[in-house]
Protein backbone atom coordinates (compact mmCIF):
# COMPACT_ATOMS: atom_id res chain seq x y z
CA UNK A 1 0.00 0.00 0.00
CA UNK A 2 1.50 3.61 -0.89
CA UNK A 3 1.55 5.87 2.05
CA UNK A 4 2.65 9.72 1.86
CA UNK A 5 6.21 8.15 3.16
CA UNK A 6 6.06 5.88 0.16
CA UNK A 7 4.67 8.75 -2.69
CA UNK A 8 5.67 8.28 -6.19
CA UNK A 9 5.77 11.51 -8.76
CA UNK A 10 1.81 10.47 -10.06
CA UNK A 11 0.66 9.87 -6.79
CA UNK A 12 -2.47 12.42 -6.45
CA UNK A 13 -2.93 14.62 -3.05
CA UNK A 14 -6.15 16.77 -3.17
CA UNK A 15 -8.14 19.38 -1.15
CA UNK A 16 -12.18 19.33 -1.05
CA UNK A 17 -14.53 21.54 0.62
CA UNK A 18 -17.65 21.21 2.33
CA UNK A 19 -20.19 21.36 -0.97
CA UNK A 20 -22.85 23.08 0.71
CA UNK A 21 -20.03 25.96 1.50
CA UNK A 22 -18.61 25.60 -1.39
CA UNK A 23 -22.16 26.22 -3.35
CA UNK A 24 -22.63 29.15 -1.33
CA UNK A 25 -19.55 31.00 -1.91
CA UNK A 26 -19.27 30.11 -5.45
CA UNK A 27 -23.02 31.53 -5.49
CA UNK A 28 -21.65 35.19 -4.25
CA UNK A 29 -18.37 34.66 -6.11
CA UNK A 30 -20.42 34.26 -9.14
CA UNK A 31 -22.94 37.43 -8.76
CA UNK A 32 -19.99 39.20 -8.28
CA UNK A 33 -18.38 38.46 -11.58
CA UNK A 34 -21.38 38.01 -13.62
CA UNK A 35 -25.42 39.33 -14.68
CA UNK A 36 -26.63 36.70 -11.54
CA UNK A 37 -30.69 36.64 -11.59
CA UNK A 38 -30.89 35.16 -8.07
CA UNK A 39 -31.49 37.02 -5.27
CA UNK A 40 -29.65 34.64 -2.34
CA UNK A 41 -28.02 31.00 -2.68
CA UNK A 42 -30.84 29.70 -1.25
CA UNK A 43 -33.45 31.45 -4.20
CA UNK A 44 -31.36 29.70 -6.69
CA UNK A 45 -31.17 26.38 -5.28
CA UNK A 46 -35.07 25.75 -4.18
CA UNK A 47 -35.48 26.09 -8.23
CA UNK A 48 -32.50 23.18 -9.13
CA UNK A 49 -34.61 20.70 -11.42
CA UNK A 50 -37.38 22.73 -11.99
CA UNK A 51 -35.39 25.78 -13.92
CA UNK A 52 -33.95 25.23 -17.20
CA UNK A 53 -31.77 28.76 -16.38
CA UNK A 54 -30.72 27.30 -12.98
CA UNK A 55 -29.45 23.83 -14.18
CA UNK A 56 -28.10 25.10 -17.04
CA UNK A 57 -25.82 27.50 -14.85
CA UNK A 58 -25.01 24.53 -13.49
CA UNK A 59 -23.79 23.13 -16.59
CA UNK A 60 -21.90 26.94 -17.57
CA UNK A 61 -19.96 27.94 -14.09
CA UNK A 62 -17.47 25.07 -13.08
CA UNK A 63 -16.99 26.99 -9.44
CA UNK A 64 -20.53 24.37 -9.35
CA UNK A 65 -19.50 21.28 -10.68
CA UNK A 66 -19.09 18.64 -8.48
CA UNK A 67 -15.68 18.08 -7.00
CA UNK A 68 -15.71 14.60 -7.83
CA UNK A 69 -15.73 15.65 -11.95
CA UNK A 70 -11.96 17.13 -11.06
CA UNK A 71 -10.96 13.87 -9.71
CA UNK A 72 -9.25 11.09 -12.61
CA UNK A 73 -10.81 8.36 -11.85
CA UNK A 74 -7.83 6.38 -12.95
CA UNK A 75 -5.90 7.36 -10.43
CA UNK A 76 -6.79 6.67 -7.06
CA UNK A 77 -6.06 9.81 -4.35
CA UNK A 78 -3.17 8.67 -2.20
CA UNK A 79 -4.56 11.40 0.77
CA UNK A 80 -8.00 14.05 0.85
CA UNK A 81 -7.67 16.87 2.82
CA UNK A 82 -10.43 18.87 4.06
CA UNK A 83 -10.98 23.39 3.11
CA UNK A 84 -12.34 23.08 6.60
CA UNK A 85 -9.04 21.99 8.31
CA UNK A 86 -6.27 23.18 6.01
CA UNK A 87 -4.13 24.40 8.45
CA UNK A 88 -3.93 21.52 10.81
CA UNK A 89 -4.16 18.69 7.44
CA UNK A 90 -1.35 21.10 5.59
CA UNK A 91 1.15 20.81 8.86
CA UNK A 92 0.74 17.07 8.80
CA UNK A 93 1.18 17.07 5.04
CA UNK A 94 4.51 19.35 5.06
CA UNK A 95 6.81 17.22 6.67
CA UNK A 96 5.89 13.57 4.68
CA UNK A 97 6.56 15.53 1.25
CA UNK A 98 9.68 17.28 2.53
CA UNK A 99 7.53 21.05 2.15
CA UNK A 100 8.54 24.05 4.18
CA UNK A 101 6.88 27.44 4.72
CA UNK A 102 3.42 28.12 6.23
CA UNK A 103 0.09 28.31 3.83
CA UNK A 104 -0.90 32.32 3.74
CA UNK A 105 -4.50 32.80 5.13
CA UNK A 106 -7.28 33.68 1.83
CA UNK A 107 -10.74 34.40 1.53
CA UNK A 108 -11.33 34.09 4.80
CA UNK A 109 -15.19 35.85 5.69
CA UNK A 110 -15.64 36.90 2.18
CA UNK A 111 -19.13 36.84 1.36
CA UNK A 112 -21.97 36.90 3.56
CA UNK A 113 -23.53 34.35 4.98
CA UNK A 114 -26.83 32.81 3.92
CA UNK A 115 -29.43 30.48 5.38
CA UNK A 116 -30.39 27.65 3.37
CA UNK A 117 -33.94 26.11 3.52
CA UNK A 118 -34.78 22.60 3.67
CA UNK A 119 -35.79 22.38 -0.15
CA UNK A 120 -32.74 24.23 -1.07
CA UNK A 121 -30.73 21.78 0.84
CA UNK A 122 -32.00 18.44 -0.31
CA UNK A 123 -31.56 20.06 -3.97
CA UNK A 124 -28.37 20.29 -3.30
CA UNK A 125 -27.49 17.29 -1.54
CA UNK A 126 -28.84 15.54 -4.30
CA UNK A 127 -26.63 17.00 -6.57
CA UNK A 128 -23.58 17.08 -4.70
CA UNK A 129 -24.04 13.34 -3.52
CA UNK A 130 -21.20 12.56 -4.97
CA UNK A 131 -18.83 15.03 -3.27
CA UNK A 132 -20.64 14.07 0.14
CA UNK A 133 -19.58 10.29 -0.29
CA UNK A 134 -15.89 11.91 -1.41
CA UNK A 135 -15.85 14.03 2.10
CA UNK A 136 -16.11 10.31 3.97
């Protein structure tokens, strides 16, 4: 079994996020940058298989694609790390791939913070399913 001791070249590390956190701040990130028709993350995800302009943004932005499209398939991930713990998964990480220097703090508190409904969130634990099974 390859272990971060044992890492070859190809051997694949990644980070994921949280995908109902992620969906939110891509949400502001995205009204931000673009004409956004939704007033709040959770406006736009109560209408996720019911709107052909929803689903189809969807389809457009890739800051809402799944995390699990990123990921080759082919290659199995040697370690996941978590947006939620960087700090503490990136100071166990360091050492085992001979890294130095600290990560600098981003983004943190950027956009505000939203309350999803219930119908919001099954939509989009339905959707992301596949990044919730990645996350455990």
């Amino acid at each position: 079994m390859t272990t971060l001791a044992t890492a070859q070249e190809d051997d694949v590390v990644t980070v994921v996020r949280d995908p109902i956190a992620r969906y939110v701040s891509a949400f502001w990130w995205l009204a931000t940058k673009t004409l956004w028709p939704w007033a709040s993350p959770d406006a736009m995800a109560r209408q996720m298989g019911r709107s052909t302009l929803v689903d189809n943004a969807f389809k457009r932005y890739m800051v809402l694609w799944r995390q699990s499209h990123w990921i080759d398939a082919d290659r199995p991930l040697l370690w996941v790390g978590r947006t939620e713990t960087l700090a503490d998964d990136f100071a166990r990480l360091r050492p085992l791939l001979g890294l130095t220097g600290d990560l600098p703090r981003r983004n943190v508190g950027r956009y505000p913070e939203a309350r999803l409904s219930e119908p919001a969130l099954d939509n989009l634990r339905a959707f992301y399913a596949e990044d919730f099974d990645l996350l455990t």
